[in-house]
N, C-alpha and C. Protein backbone atom coordinates (compact mmCIF):
# COMPACT_ATOMS: atom_id res chain seq x y z
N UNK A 1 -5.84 -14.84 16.53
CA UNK A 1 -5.04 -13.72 16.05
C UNK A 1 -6.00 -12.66 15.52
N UNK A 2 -6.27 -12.37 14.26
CA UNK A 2 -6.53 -11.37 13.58
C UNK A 2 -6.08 -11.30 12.09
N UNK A 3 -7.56 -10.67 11.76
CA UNK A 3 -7.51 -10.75 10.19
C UNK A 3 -6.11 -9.68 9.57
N UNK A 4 -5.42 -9.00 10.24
CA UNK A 4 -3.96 -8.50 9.86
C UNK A 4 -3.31 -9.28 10.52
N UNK A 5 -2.78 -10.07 10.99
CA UNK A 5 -1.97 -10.90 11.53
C UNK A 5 -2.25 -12.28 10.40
N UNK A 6 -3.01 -12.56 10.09
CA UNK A 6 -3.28 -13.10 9.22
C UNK A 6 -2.88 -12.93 7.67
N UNK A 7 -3.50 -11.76 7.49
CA UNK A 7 -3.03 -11.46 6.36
C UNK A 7 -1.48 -11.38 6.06
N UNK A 8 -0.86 -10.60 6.88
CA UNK A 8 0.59 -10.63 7.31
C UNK A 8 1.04 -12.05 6.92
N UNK A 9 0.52 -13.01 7.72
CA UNK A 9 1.06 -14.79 7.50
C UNK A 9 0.90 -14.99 6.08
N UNK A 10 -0.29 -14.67 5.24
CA UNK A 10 0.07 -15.17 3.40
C UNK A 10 0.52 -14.42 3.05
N UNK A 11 0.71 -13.36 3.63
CA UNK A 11 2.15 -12.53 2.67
C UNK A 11 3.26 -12.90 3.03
N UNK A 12 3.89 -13.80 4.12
CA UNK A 12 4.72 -14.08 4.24
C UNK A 12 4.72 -16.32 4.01
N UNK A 13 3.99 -16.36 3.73
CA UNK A 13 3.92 -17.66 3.60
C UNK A 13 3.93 -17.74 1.65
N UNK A 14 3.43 -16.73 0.80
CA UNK A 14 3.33 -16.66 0.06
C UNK A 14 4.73 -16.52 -0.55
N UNK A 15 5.44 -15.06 0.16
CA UNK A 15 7.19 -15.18 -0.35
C UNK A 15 7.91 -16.19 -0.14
N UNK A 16 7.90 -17.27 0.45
CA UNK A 16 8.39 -18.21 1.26
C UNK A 16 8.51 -18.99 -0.05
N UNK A 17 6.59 -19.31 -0.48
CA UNK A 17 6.60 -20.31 -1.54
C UNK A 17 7.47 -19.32 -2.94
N UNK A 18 7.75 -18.42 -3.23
CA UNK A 18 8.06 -17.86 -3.87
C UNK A 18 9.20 -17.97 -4.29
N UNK A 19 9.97 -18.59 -2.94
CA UNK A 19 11.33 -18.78 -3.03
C UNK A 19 11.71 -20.25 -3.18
N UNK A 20 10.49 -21.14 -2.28
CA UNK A 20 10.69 -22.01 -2.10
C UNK A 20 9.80 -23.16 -2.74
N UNK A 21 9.57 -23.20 -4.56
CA UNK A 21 8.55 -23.36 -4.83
C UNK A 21 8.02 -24.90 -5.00
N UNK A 22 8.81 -25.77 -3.80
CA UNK A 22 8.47 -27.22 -4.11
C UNK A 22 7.46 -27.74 -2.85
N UNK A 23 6.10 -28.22 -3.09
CA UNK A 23 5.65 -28.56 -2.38
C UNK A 23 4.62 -27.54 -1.07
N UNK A 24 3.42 -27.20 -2.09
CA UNK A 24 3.30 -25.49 -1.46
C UNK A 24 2.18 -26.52 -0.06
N UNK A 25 1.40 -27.06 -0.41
CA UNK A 25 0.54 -28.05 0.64
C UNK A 25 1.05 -28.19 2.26
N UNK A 26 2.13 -28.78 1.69
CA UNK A 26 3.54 -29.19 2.89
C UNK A 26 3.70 -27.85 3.65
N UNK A 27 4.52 -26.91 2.58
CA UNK A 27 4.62 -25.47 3.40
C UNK A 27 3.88 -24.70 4.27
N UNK A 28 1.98 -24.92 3.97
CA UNK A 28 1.19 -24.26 4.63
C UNK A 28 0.91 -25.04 5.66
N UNK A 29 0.77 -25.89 5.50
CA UNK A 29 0.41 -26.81 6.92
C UNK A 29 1.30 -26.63 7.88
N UNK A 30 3.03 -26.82 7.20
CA UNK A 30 3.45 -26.72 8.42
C UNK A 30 3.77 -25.07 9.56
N UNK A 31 3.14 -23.85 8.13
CA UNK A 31 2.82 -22.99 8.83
C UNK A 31 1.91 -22.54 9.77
N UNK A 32 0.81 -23.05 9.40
CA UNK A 32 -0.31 -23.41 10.15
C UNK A 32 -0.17 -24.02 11.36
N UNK A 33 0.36 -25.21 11.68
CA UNK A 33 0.49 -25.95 12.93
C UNK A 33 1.38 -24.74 13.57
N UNK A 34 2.75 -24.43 13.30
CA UNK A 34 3.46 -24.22 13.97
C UNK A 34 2.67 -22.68 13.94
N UNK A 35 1.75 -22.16 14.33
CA UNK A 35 1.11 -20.48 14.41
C UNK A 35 0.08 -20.83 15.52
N UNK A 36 -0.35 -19.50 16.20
CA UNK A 36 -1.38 -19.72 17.14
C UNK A 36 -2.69 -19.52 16.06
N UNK A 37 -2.75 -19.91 14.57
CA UNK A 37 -3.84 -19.37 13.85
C UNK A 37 -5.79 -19.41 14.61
N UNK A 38 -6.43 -18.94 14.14
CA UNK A 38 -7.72 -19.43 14.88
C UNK A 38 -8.56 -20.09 13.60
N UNK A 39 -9.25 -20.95 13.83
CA UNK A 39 -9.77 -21.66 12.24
C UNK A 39 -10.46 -21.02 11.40
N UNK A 40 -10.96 -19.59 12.05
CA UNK A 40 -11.22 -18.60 11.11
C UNK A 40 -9.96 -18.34 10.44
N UNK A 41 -8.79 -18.08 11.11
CA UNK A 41 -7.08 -17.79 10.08
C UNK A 41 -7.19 -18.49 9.26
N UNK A 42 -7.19 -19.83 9.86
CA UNK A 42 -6.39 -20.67 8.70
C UNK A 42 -7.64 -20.96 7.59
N UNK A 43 -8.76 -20.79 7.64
CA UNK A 43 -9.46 -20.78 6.55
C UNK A 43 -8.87 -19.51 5.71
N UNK A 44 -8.51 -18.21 6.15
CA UNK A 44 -8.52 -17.20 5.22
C UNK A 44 -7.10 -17.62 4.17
N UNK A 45 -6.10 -18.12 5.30
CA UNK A 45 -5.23 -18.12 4.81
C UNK A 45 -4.84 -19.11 3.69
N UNK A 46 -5.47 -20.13 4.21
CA UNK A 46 -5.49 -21.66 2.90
C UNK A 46 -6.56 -20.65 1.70
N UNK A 47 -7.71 -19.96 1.94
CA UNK A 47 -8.61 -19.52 0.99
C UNK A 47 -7.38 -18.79 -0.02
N UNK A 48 -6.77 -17.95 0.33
CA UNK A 48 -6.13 -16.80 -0.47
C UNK A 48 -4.80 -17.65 -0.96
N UNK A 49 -4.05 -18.36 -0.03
CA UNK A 49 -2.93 -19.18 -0.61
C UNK A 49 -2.93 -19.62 -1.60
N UNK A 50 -4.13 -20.88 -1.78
CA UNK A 50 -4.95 -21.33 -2.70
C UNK A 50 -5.62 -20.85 -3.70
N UNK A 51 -6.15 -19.65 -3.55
CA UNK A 51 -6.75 -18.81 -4.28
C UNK A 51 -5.95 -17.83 -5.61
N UNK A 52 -4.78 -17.54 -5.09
CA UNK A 52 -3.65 -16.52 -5.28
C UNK A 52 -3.19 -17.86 -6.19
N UNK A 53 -2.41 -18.93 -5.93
CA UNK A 53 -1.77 -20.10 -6.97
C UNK A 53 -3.17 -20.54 -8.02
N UNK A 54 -3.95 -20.39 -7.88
CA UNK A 54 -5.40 -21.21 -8.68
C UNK A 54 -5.48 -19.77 -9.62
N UNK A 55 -5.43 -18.52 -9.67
CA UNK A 55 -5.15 -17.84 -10.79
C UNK A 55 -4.07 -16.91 -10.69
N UNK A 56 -3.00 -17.72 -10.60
CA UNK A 56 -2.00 -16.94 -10.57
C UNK A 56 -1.42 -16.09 -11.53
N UNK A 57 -2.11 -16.70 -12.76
CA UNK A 57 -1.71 -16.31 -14.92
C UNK A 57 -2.48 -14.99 -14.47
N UNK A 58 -3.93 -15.22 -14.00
CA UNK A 58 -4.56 -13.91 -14.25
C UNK A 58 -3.99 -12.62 -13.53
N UNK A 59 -4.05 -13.22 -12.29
CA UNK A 59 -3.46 -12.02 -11.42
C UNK A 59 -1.81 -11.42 -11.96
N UNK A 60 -1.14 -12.19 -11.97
CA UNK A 60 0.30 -11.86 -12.31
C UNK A 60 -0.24 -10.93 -14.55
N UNK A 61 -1.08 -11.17 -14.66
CA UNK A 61 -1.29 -10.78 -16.04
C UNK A 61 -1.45 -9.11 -15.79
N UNK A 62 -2.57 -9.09 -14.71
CA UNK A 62 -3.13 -7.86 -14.29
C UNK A 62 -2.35 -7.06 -13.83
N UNK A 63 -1.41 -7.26 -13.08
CA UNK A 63 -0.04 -6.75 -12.40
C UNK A 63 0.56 -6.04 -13.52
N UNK A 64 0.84 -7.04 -14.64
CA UNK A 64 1.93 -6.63 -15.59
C UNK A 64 1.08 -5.28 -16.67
N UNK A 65 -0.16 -5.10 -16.49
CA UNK A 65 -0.49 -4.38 -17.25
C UNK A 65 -0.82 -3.11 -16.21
N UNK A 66 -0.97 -3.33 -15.62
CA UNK A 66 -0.52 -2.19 -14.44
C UNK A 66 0.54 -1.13 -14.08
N UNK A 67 1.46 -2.08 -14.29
CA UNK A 67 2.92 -1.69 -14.91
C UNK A 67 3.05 -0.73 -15.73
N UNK A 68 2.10 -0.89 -16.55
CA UNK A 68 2.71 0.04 -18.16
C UNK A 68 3.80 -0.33 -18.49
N UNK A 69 4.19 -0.49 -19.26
CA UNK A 69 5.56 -1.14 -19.99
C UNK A 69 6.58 -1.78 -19.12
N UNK A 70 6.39 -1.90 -17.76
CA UNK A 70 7.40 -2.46 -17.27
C UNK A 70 6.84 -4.19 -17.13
N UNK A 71 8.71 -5.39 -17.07
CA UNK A 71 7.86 -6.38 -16.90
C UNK A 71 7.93 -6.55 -15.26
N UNK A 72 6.87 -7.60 -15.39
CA UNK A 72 7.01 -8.21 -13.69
C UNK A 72 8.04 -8.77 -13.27
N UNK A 73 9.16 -9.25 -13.25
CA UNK A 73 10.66 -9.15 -13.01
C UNK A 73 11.58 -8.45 -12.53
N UNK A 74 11.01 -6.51 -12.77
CA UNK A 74 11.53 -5.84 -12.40
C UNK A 74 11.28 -5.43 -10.97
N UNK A 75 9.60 -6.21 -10.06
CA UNK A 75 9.86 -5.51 -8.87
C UNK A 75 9.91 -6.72 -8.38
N UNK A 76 10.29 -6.38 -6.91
CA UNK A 76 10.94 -7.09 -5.76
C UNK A 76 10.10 -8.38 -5.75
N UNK A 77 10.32 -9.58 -4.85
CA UNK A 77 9.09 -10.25 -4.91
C UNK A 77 8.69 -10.52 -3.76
N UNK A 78 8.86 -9.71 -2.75
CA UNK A 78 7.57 -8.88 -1.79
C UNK A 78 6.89 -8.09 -1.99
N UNK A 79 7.41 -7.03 -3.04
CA UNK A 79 6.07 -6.31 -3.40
C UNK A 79 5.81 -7.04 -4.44
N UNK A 80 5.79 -8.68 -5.08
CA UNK A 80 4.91 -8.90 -5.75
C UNK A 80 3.98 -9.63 -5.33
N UNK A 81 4.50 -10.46 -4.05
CA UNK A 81 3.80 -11.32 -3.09
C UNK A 81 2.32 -10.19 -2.21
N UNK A 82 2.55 -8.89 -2.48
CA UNK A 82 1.78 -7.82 -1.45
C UNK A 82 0.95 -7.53 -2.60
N UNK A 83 1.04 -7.42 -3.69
CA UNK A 83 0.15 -7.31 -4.94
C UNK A 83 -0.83 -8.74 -5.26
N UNK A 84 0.21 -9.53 -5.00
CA UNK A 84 -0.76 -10.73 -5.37
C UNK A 84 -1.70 -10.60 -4.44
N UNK A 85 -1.50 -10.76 -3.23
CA UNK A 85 -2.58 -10.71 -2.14
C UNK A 85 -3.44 -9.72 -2.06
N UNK A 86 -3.38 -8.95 -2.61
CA UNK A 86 -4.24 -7.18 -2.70
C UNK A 86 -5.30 -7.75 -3.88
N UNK A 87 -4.59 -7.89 -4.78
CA UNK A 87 -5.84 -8.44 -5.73
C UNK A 87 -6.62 -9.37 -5.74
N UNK A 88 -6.01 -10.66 -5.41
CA UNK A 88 -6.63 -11.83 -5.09
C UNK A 88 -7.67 -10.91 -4.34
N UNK A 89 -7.67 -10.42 -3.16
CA UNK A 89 -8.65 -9.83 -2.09
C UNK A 89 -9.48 -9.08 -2.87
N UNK A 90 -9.13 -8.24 -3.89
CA UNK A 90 -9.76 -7.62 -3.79
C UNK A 90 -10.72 -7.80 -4.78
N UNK A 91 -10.18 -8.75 -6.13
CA UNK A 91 -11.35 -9.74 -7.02
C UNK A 91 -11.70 -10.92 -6.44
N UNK A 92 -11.80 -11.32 -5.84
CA UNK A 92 -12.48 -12.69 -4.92
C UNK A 92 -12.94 -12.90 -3.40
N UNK A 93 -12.37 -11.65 -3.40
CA UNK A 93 -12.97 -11.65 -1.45
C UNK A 93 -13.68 -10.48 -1.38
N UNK A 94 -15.39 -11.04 -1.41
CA UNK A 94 -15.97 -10.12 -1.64
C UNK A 94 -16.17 -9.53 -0.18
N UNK A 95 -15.81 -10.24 0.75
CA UNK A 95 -16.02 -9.59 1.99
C UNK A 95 -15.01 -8.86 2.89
N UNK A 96 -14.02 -8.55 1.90
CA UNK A 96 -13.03 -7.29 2.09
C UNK A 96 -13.12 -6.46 1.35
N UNK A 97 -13.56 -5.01 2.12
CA UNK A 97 -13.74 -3.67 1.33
C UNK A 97 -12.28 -4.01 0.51
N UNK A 98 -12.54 -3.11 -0.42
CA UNK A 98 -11.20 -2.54 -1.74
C UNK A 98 -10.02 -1.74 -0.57
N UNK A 99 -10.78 -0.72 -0.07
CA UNK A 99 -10.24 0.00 0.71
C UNK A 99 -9.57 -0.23 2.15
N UNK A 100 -9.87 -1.54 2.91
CA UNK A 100 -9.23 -2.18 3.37
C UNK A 100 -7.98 -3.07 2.78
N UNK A 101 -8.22 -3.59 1.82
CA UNK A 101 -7.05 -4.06 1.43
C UNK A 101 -6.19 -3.54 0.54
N UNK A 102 -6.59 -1.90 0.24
CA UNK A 102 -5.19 -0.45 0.04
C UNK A 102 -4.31 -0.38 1.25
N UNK A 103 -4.90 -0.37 2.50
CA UNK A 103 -4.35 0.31 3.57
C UNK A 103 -3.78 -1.03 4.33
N UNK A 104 -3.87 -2.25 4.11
CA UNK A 104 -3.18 -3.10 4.08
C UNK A 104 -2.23 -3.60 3.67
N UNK A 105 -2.31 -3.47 2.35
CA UNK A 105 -1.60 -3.14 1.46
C UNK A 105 0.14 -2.19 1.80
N UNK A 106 -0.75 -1.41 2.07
CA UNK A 106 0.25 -0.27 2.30
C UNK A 106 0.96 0.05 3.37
N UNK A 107 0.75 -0.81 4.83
CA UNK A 107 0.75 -1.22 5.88
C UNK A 107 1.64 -2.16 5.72
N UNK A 108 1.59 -3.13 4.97
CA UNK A 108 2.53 -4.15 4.84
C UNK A 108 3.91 -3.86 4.27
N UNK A 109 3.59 -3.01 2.80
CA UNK A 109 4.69 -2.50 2.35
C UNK A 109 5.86 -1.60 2.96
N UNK A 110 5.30 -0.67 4.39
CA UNK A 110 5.66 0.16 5.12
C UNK A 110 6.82 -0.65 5.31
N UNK A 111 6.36 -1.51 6.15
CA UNK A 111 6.56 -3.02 7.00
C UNK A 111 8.10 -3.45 6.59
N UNK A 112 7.48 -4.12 5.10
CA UNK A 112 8.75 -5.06 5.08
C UNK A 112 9.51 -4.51 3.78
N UNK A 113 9.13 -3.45 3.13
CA UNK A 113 9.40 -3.01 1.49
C UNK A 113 10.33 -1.19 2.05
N UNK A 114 9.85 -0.89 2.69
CA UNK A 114 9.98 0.48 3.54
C UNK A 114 9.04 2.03 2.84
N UNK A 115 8.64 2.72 3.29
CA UNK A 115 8.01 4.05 3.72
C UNK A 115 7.76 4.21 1.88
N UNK A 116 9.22 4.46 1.13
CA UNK A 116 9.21 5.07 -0.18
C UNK A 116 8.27 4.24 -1.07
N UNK A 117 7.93 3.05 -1.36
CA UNK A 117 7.63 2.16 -1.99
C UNK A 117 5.84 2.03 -1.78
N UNK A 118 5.33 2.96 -1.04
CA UNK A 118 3.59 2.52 -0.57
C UNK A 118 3.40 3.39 -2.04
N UNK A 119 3.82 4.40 -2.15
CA UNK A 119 2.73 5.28 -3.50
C UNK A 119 2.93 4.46 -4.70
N UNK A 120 4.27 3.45 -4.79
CA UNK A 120 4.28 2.59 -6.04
C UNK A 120 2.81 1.54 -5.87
N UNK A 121 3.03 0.95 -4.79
CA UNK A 121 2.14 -0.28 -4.18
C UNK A 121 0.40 0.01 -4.42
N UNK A 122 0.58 1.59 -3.95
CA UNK A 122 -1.24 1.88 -3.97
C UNK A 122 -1.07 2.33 -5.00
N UNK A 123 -0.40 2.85 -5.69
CA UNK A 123 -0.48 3.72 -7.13
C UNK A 123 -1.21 2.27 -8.64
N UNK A 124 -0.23 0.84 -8.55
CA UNK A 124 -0.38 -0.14 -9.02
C UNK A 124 -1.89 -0.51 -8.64
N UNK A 125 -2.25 -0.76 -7.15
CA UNK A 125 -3.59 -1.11 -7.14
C UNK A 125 -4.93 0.02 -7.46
N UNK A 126 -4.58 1.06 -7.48
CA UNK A 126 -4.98 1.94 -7.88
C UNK A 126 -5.57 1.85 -9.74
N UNK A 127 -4.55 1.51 -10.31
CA UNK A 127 -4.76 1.67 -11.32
C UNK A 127 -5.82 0.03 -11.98
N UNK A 128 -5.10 -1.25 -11.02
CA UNK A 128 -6.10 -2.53 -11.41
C UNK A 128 -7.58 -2.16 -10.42
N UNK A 129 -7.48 -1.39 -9.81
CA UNK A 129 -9.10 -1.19 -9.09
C UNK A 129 -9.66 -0.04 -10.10
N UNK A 130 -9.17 1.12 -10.64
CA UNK A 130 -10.06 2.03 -10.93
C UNK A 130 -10.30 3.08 -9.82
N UNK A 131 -10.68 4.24 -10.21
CA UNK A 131 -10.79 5.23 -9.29
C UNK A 131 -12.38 3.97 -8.86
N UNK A 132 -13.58 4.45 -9.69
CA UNK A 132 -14.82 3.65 -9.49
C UNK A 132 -15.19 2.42 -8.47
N UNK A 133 -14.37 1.78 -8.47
CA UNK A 133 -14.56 0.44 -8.04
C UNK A 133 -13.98 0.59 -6.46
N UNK A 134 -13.03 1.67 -6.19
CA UNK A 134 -12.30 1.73 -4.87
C UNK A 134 -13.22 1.38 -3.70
N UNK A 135 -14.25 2.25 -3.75
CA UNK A 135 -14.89 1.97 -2.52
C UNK A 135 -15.91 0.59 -2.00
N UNK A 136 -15.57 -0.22 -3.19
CA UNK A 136 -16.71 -1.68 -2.70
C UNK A 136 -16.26 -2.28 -1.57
């Protein structure tokens, strides 16, 4: 496949567990088998799945202060599943530009959140990246 086709799959494997939060191991595997993934995918995708639940306090912390006074409850949880994955990427995957995973980001949100909702999406990562830090 491809590292957006990919990415696409833990954002959607991620809402899944989101909804469906018993047994996340089970869930990926059997997403995995049943995908044409390539073992480059499914490494990214177990990396960030895994990665995204292993600090989930932090990331979901970072979100909420992002926010400014709002809590995390109030947005959807696809765009929280598209945030989690933006950050995770973008504090732990050092081998995704920042700026690739804005326009991914925002690509996704197009996608499944619709058109109005990208300036919330990049506006939020915007503010946990820093103007400074955008371009790593």
């Amino acid at each position: 496949m491809g590292r957006r086709a990919s990415r696409e799959g833990v954002m959607k494997l991620l809402y899944q567990l989101e909804l469906q939060k018993d047994n996340r191991q089970e869930q990926i595997d059997w997403v995995l088998e049943d995908r044409s993934f390539t073992d480059n995918d499914k490494e990214y995708i177990r990396d960030v799945v895994d990665g995204v639940y292993e600090h989930l306090d932090e990331i979901d912390n970072m979100i909420e202060q992002a926010l400014s006074g709002w809590m995390i409850d109030r947005i959807s949880k696809i765009e929280l599943v598209i945030l989690r994955l933006s950050i995770y990427e973008i504090k732990y995957r050092e081998d995704i530009p920042s700026k690739v995973t804005f326009n991914e980001a925002v690509e996704l949100t197009k996608k499944y959140v619709g058109p109005e909702k990208t300036a919330f999406i990049n506006g939020l990562l915007g503010k946990y990246v820093g103007e400074d830090n955008c371009s790593r």
